[in-house]
Protein backbone atom coordinates (compact mmCIF):
# COMPACT_ATOMS: atom_id res chain seq x y z
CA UNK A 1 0.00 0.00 0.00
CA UNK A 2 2.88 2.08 0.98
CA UNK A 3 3.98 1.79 -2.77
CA UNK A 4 1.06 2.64 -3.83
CA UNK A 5 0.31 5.57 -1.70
CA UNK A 6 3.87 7.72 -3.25
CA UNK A 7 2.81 8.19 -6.32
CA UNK A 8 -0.79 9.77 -5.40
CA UNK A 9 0.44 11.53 -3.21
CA UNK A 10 3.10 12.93 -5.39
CA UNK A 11 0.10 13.28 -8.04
CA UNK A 12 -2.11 14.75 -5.49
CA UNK A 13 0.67 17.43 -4.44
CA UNK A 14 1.14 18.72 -7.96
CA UNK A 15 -2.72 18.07 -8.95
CA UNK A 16 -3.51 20.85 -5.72
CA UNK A 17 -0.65 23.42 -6.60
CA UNK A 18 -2.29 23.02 -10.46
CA UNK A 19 -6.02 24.00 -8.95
CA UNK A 20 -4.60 26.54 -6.99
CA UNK A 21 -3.12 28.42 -9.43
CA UNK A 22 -5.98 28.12 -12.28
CA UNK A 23 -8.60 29.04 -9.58
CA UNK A 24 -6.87 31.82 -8.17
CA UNK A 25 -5.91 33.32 -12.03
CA UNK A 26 -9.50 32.38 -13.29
CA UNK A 27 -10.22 35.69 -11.11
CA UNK A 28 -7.87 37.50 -12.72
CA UNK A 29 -9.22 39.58 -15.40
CA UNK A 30 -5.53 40.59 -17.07
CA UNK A 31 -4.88 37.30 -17.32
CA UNK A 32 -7.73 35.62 -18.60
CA UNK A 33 -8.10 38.83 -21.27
CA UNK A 34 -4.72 37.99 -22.48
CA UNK A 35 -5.45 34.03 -22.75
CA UNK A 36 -8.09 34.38 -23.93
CA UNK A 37 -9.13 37.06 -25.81
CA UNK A 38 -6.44 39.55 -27.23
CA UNK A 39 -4.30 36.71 -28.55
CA UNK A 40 -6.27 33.79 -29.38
CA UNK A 41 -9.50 35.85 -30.31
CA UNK A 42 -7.95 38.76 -32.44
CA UNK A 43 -5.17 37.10 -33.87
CA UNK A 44 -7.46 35.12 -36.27
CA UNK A 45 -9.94 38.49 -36.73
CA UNK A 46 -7.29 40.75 -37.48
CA UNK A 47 -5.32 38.68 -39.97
CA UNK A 48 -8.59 38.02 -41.70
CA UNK A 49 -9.20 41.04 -41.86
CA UNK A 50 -5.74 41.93 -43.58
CA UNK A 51 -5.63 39.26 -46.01
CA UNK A 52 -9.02 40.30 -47.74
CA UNK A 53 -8.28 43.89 -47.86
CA UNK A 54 -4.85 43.38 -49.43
CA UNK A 55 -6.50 40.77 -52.08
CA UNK A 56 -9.78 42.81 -52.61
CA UNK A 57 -7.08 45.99 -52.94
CA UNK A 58 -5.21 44.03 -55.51
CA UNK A 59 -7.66 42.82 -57.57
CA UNK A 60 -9.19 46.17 -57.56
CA UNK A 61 -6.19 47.76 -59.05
CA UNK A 62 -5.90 45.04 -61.73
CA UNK A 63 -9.38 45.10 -62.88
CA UNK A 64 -10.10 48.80 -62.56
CA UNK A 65 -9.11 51.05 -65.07
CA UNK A 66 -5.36 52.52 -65.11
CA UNK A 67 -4.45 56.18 -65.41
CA UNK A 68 -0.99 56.32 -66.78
CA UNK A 69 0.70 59.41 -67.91
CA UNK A 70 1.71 59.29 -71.79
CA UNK A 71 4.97 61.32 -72.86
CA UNK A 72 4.61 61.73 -76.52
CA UNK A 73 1.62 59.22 -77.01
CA UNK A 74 0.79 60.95 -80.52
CA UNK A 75 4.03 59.05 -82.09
CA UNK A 76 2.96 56.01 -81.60
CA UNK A 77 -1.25 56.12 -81.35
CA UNK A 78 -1.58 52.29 -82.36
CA UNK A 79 0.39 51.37 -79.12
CA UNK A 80 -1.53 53.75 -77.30
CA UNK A 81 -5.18 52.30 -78.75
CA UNK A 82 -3.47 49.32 -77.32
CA UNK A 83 -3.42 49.94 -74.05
CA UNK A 84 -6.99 51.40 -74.25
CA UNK A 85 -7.99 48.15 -74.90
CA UNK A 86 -6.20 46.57 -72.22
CA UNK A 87 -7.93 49.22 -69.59
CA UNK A 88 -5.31 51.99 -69.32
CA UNK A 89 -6.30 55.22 -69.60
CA UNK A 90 -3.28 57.49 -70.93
CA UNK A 91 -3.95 60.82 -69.14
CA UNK A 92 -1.79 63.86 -70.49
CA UNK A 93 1.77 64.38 -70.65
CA UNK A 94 3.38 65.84 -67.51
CA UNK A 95 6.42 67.84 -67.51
CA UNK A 96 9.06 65.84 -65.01
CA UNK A 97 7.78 62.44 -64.93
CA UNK A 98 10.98 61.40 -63.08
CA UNK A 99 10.30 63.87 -59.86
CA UNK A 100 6.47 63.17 -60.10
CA UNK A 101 7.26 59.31 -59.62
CA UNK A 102 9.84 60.09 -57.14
CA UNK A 103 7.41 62.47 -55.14
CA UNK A 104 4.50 60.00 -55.39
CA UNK A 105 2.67 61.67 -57.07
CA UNK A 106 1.68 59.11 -59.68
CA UNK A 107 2.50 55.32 -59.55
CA UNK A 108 4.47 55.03 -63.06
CA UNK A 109 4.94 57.28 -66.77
CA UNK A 110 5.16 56.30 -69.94
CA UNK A 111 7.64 57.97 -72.42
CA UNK A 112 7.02 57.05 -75.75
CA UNK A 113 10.71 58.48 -77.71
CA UNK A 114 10.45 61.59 -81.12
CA UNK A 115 12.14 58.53 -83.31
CA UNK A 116 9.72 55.98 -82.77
CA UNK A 117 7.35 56.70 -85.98
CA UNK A 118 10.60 56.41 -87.98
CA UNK A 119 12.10 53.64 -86.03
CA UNK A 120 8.90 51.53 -86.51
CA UNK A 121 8.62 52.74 -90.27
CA UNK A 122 12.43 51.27 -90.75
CA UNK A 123 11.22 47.58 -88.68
CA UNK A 124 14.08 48.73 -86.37
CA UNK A 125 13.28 48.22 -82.88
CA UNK A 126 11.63 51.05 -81.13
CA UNK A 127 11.81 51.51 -77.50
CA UNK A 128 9.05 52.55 -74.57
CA UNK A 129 10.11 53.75 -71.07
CA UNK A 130 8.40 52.99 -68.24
CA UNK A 131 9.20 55.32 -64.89
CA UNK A 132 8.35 53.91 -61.95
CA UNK A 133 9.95 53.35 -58.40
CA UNK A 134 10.15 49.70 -57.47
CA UNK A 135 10.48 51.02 -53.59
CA UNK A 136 6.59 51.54 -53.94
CA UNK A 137 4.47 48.48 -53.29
CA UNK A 138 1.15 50.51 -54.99
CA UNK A 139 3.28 50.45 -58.11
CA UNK A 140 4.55 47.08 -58.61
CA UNK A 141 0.55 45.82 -59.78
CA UNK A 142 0.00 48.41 -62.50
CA UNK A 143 4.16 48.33 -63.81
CA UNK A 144 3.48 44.19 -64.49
CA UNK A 145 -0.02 45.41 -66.21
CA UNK A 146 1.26 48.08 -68.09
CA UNK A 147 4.25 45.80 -69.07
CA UNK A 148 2.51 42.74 -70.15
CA UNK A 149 0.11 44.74 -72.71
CA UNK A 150 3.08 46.60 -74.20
CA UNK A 151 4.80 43.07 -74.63
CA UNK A 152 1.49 41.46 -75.92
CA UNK A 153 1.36 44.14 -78.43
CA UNK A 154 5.09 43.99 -79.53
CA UNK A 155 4.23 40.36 -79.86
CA UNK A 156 0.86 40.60 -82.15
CA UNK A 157 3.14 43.16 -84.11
CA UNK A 158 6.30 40.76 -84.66
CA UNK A 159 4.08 38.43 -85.98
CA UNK A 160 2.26 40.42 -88.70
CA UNK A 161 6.00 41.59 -89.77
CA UNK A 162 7.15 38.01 -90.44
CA UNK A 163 3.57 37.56 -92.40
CA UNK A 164 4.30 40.12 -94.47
CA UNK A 165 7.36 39.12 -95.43
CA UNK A 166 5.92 35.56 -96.01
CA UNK A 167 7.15 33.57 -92.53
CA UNK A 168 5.96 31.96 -90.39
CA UNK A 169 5.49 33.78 -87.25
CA UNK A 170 6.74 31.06 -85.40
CA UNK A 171 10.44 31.15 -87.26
CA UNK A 172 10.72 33.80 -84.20
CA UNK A 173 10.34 31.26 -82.07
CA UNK A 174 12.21 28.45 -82.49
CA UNK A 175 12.26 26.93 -78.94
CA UNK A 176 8.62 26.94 -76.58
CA UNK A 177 8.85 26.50 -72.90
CA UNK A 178 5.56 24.41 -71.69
CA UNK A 179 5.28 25.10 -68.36
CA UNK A 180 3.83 22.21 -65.77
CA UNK A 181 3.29 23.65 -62.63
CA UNK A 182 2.81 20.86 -60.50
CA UNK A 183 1.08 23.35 -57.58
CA UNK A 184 -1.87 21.80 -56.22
CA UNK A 185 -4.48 25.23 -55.10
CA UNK A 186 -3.80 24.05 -51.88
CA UNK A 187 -0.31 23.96 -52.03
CA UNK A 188 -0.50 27.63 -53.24
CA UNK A 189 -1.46 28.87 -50.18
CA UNK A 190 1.74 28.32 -48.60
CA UNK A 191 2.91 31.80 -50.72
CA UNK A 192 0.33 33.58 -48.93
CA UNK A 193 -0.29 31.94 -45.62
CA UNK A 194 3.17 30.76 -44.49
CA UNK A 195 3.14 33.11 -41.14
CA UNK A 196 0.68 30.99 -39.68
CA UNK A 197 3.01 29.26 -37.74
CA UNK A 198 4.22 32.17 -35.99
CA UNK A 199 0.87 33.17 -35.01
CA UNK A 200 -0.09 30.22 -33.90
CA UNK A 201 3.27 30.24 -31.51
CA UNK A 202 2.77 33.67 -30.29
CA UNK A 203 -1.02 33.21 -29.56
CA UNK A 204 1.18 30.39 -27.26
CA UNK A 205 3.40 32.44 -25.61
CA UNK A 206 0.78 35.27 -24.75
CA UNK A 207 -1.40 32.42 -23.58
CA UNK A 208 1.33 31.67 -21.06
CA UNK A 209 3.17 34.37 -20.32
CA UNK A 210 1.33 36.64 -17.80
CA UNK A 211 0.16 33.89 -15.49
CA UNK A 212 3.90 32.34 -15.99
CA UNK A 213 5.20 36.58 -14.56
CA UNK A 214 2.45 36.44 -11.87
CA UNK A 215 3.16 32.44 -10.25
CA UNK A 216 6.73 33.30 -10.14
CA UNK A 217 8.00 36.95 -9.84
CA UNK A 218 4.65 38.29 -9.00
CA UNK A 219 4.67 35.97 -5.93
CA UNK A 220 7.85 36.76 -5.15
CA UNK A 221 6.99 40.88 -5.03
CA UNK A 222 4.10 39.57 -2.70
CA UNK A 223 5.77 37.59 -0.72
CA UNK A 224 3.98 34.64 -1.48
CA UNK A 225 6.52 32.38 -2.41
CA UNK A 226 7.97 31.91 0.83
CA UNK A 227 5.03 30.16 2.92
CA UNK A 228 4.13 28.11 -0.07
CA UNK A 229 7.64 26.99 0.14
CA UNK A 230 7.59 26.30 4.11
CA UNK A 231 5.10 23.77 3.43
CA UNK A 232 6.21 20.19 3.53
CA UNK A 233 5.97 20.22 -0.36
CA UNK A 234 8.87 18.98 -2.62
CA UNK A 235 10.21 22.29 -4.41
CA UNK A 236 9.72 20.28 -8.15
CA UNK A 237 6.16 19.39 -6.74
CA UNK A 238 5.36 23.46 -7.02
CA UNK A 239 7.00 23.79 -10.10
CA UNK A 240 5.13 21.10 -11.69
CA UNK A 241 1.95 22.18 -10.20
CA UNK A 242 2.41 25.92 -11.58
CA UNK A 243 4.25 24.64 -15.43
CA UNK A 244 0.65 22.61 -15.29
CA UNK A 245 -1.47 25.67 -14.89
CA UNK A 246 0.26 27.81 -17.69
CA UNK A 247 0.48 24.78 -19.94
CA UNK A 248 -3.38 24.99 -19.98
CA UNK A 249 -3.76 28.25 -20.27
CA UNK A 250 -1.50 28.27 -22.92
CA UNK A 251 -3.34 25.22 -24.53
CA UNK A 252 -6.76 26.81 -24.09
CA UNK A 253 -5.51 30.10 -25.60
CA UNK A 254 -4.11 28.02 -28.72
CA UNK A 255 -7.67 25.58 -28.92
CA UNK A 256 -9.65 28.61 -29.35
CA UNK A 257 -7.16 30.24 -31.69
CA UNK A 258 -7.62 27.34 -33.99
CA UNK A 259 -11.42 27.59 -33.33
CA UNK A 260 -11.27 31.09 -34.31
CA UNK A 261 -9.16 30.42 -37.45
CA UNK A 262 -11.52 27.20 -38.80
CA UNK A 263 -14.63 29.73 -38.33
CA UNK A 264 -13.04 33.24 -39.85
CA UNK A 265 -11.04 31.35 -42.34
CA UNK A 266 -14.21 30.55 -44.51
CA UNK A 267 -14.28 34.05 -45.35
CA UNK A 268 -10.76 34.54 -46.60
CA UNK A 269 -11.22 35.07 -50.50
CA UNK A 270 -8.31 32.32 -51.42
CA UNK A 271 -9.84 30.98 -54.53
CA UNK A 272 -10.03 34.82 -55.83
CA UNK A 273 -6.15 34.38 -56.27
CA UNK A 274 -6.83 29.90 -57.42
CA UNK A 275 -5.72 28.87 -53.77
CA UNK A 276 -7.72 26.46 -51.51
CA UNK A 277 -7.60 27.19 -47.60
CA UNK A 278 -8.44 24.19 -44.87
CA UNK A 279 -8.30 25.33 -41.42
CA UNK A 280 -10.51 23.05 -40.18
CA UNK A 281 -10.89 20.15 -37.40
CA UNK A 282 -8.33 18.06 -38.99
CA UNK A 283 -5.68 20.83 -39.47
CA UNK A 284 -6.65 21.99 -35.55
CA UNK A 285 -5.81 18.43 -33.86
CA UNK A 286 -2.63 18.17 -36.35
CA UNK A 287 -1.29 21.72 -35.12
CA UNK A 288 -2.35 20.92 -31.49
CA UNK A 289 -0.45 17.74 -31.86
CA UNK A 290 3.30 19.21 -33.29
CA UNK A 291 2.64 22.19 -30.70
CA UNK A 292 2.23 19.74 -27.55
CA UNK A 293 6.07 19.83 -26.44
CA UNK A 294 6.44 23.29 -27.38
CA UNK A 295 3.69 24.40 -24.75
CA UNK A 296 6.03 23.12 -21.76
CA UNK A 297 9.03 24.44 -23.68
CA UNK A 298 7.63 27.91 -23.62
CA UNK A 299 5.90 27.74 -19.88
CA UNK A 300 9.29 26.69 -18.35
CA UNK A 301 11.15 29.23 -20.78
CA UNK A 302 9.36 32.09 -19.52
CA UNK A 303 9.09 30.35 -15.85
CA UNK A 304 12.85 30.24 -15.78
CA UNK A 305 13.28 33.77 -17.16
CA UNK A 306 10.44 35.20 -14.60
CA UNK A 307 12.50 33.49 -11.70
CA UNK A 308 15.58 35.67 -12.41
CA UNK A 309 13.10 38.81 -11.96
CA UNK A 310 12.94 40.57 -8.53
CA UNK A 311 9.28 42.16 -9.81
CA UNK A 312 6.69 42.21 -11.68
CA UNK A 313 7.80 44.67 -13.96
CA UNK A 314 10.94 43.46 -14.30
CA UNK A 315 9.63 39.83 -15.19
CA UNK A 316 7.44 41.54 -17.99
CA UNK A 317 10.87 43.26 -19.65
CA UNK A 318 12.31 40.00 -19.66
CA UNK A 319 9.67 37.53 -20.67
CA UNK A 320 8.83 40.41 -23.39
CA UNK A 321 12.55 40.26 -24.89
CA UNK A 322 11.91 36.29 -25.09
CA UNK A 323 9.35 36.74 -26.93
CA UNK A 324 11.82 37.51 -30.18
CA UNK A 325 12.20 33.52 -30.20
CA UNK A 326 9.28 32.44 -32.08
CA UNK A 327 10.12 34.79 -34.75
CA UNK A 328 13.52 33.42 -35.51
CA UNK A 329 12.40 30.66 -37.64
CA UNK A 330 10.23 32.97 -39.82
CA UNK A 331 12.41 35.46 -40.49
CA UNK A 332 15.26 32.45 -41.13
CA UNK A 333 13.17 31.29 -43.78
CA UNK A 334 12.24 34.39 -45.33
CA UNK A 335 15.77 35.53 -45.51
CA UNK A 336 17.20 32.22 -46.38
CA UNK A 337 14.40 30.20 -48.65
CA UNK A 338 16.28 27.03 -48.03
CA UNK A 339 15.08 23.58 -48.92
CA UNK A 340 13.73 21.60 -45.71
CA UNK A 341 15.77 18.91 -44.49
CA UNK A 342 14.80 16.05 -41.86
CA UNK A 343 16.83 17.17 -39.13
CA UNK A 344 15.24 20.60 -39.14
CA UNK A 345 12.43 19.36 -37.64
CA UNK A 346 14.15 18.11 -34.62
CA UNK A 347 14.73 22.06 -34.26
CA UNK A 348 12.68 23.62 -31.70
CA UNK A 349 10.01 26.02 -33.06
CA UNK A 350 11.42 25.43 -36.82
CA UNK A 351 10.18 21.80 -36.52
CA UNK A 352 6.92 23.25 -36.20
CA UNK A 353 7.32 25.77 -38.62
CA UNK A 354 7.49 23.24 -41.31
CA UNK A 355 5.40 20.75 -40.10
CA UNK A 356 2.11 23.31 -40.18
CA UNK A 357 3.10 24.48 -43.24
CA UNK A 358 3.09 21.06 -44.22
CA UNK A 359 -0.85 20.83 -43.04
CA UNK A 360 -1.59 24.22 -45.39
CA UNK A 361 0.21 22.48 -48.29
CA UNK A 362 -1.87 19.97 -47.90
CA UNK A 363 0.92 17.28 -48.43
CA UNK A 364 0.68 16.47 -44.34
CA UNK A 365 3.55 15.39 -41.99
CA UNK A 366 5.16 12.11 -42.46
CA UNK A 367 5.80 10.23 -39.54
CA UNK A 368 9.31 10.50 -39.80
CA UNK A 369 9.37 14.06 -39.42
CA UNK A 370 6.24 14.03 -36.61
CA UNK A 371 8.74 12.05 -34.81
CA UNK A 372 11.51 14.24 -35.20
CA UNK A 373 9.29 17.87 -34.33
CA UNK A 374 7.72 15.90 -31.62
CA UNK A 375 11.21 14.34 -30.08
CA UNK A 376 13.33 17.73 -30.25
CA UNK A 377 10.83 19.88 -28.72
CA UNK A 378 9.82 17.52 -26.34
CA UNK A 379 13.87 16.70 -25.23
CA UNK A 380 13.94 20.81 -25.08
CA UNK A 381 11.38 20.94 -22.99
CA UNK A 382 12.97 18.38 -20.02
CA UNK A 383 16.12 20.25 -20.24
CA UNK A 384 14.57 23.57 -19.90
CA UNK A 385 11.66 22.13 -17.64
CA UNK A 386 14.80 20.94 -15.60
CA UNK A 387 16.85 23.93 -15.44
CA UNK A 388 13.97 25.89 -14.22
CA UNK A 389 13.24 23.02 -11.47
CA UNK A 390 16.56 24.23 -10.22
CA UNK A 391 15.97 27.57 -9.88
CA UNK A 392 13.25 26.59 -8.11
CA UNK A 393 15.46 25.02 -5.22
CA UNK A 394 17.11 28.32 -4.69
CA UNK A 395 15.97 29.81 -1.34
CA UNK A 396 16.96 33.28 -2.96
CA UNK A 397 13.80 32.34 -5.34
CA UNK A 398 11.52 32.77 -2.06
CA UNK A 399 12.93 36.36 -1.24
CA UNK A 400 11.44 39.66 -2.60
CA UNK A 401 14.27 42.32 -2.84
């Protein structure tokens, strides 16, 4: 019986520190608004939100009509009928297109050259300009339009030269690329969605973080810690007891998060742009699975950090300077688009970078590399989960000052 008895007891200690600590913060209304609402509730709305403006914004600007300034649009009126067709509206010449790009005032010029009429007459290549400032997002949409009808046209044109000299127009092309894009929509999405994982890590860490400041260096500015440690109690016993509580916050604030996405996700226009978009049960229990170790990687992470805090305040400026971690991977893989390898997902937080990107490609994660996310987070999360149990021992922990 006595064997018997340890382990409840052990279970029991933990299991009362755990109720302790989510009763008490259940109360606390800066703590449940952060679980709870701002993170796991707005994340989804706001990036919703985004997404369809900049898409509806797009397509607006490529199906509405264009007003591009035209330098010298009477020497070549064919091209400019042209363009007419294609939905740009050539509005009068302006003195300094150069300055007027530079100043913003327009998005992009046209310059159409004196010795184009007698270029063209010749069947000498003329030449267009087209001023624009690449630095501008607004203008990178209309320079591609404009571009692509002046091309279209130079093609239609280099044709009905070759006719009339009796060739074929394809003699100008002597080799044609096929293109076989082997993009699924679904795999598309990746292009547009691919910061998913990083919201669905911060939602995470926000989930976590305040009631992670408040059990440890908020106790400790209310001298809390100290009787709770004067009870018979093994010191990991507390630990555990408190990494239990912010592990479900932090797992409630990441449920309704993918709640929030599956229901608000409906209404992003993917298919406007051919992409498919499944953010729904499935995808939820997959991203809840590769983010299980990374929940008691992040608790003890910001317990750990939190203990070396005298105050509350303090505790915040730390844990807020941690939270630069789950942005690492992103930004590595926007600045270096390398090809995943296995052992990447044995990396902490890239693992599951990669493997939810996976889920919004569609292709899934092999069970090779859900073995590999799932075994490098979750041999992070002892060793941190261990260091912090350490701290824990320290009777300076206990002391406020």
């Amino acid at each position: 019986m006595s064997t018997l008895n340890n382990p409840l007891r052990r279970t029991r200690a933990v299991l009362t520190v755990f109720l302790k600590e989510v009763r008490e913060n259940l109360r606390d209304r800066r703590t449940l608004t952060s679980a709870f609402l701002t993170g796991p509730l707005l994340t989804p709305l706001m990036f919703v939100m985004l997404i369809n403006f900049t898409i509806n914004r797009e397509l607006d600007k490529a199906e509405q009509p264009l007003k591009v300034p035209v330098i010298g649009a009477e020497y070549a009126p064919n091209l400019v009928d042209a363009l007419k067709a294609g939905g740009v509206l050539p509005q009068p010449a302006i003195a300094d297109p150069e300055a007027a790009v530079r100043n913003q005032e327009v998005d992009l010029a046209l310059r159409i050259r004196a010795d184009y009429p007698k270029a063209w007459r010749r069947g000498e290549p003329v030449q267009v300009e087209l001023i624009y400032d690449s630095s501008q997002r607004d203008a990178s949409t209309p320079v591609e339009r404009v571009t692509k009808l002046i091309e279209g046209y130079a093609r239609v044109q280099g044709a009905m030269r070759l006719v009339a000299r009796g060739l074929s127009p394809a003699t100008a092309s002597p080799v044609v690329v096929a293109k076989r894009d082997q993009a699924t929509a679904q795999s598309r999405a990746v292009l547009m969605f691919n910061i998913l994982p990083y919201l669905f890590v911060l939602t995470l860490f926000i989930g976590g973080m305040y009631l992670a400041i408040d059990l440890t260096a908020g106790e400790r500015e209310r001298q809390s810690l100290e009787p709770l440690f004067a009870n018979p109690v093994p010191r990991w016993k507390i630990f555990l007891g408190k990494l239990a509580a912010i592990c479900a916050f932090s797992t409630a604030s990441l449920v309704i998060c993918l709640v929030g996405f599956g229901i608000v996700g409906r209404f992003v226009p993917a298919e406007k742009l051919g992409m498919e978009l499944h953010l729904g049960p499935s995808f939820a229990l997959h991203v809840l699975l590769l983010q299980l170790p990374m929940i008691v990687l992040l608790g003890s992470l910001q317990s750990m950090v939190a203990a070396f805090a005298k105050s509350y305040r303090e505790a915040q400026t730390y844990v807020s300077l941690l939270m630069m971690l789950p942005i690492l991977p992103s930004v590595a893989l926007m600045v270096m688009p390398i090809k995943p390898q296995d052992w990447m997902y044995a990396v902490p937080l890239l693992g599951q970078h990669l493997g939810i990107l996976d889920l919004v490609r569609g292709t899934g994660v092999s069970p090779l590399h859900l073995a590999w996310c799932l075994g490098g987070s979750a041999l992070a999360a002892i060793v941190a989960a261990g260091v912090t149990m350490q701290l824990y021992r320290s009777e300076r922990l206990a002391i406020s000052g």
